[in-house]
Protein backbone atom coordinates (compact mmCIF):
# COMPACT_ATOMS: atom_id res chain seq x y z
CA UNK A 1 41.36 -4.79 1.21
CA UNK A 2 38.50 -4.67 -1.60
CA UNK A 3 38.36 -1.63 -3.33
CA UNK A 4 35.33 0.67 -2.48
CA UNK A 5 33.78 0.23 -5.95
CA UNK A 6 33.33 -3.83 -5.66
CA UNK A 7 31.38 -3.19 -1.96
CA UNK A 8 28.75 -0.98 -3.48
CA UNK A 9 26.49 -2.47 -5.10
CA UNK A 10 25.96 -1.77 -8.96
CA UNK A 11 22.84 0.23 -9.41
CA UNK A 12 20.67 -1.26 -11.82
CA UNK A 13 17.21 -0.85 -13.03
CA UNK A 14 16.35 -3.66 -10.24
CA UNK A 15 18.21 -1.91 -7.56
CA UNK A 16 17.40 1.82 -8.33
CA UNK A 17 13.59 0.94 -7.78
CA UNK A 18 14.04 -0.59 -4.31
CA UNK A 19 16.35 2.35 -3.25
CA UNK A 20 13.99 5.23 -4.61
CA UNK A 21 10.74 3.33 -2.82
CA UNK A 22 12.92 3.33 0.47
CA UNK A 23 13.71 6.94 -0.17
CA UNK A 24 10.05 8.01 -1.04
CA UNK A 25 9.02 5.68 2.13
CA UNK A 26 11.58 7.51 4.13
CA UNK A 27 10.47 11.22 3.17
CA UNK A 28 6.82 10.44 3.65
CA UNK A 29 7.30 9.26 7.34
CA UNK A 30 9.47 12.10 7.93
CA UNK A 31 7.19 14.14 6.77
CA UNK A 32 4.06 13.03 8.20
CA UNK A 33 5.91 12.11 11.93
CA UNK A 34 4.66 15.50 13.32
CA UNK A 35 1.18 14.51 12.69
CA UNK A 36 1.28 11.24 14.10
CA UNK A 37 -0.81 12.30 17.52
CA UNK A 38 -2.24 8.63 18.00
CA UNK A 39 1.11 7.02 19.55
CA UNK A 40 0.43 4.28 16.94
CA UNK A 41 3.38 3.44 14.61
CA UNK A 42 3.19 5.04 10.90
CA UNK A 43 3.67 1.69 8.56
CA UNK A 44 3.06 1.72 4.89
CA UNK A 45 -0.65 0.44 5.56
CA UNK A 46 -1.34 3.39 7.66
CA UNK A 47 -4.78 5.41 6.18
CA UNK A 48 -3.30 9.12 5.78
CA UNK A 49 -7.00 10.76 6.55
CA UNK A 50 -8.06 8.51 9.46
CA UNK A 51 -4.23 7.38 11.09
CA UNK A 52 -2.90 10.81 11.19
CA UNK A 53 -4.14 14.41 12.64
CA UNK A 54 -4.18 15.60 8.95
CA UNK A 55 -6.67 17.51 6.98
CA UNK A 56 -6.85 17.84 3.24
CA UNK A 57 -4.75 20.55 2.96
CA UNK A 58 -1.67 19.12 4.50
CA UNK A 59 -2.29 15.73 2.77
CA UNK A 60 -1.99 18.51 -0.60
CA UNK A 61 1.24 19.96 0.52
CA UNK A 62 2.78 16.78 1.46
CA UNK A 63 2.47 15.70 -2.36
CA UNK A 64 3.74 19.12 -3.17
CA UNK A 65 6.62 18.53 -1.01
CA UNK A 66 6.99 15.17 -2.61
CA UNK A 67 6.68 16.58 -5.82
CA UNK A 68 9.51 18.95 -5.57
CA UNK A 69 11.65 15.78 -3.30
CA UNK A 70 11.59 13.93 -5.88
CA UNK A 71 10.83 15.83 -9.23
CA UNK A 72 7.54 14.42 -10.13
CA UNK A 73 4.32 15.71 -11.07
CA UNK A 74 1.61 13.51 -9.27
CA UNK A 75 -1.96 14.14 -11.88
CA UNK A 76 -4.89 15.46 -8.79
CA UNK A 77 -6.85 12.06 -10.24
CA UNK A 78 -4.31 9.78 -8.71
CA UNK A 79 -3.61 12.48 -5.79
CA UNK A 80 -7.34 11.91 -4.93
CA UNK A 81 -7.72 8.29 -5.02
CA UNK A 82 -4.48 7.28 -2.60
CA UNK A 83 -5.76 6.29 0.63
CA UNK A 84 -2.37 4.77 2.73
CA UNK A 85 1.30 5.74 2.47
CA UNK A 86 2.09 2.92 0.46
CA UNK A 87 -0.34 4.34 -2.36
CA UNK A 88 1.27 7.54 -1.89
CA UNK A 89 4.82 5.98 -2.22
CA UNK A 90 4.08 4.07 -5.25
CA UNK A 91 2.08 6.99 -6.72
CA UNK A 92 5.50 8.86 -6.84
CA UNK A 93 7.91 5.76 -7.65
CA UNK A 94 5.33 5.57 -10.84
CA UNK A 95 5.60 8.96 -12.01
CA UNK A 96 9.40 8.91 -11.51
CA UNK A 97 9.54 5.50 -13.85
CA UNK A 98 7.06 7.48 -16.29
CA UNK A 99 10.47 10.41 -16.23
């Protein structure tokens, strides 16, 4: 029987950025399943403002909530141009890389 160390995969700089997207991708749809009032499926192309029963506010304390997730700071000038959940996943993978 292998040893539990050679079935894990090493984490690397390649891995750890696939793992923390799925992670930020994860958090964001479990954050945002309570507004999901259309029956439609929340994917990473899925407009926050017009696919979701959200208004500003709660779009502002999702980030927050993401913020403290994930300890990043996201600037209000990239909070304010991300349009779709993959934006807002990549918006907090890139301020985690900036560390």
């Amino acid at each position: 029987m292998q040893a539990a160390q050679e079935l894990v995969a090493p984490t690397t700089a390649t891995t750890a950025v696939p793992s923390l997207q799925f992670d930020v991708m994860r958090e964001i749809f479990t954050l945002l399943a309570p507004y999901n009032a259309g029956g439609k499926p929340i994917t990473p192309q899925t407009v926050i403002s017009k696919g979701l029963t959200v208004d500003s506010l709660t779009i502002m304390d999702v980030i927050m909530e993401l913020e403290d997730r994930f300890d990043v700071t996201i600037p209000m000038g990239v909070a304010a141009d991300i349009v779709t959940i993959d934006q807002l996943a990549e918006a907090v993978v890139s301020q985690r890389a900036r560390g």
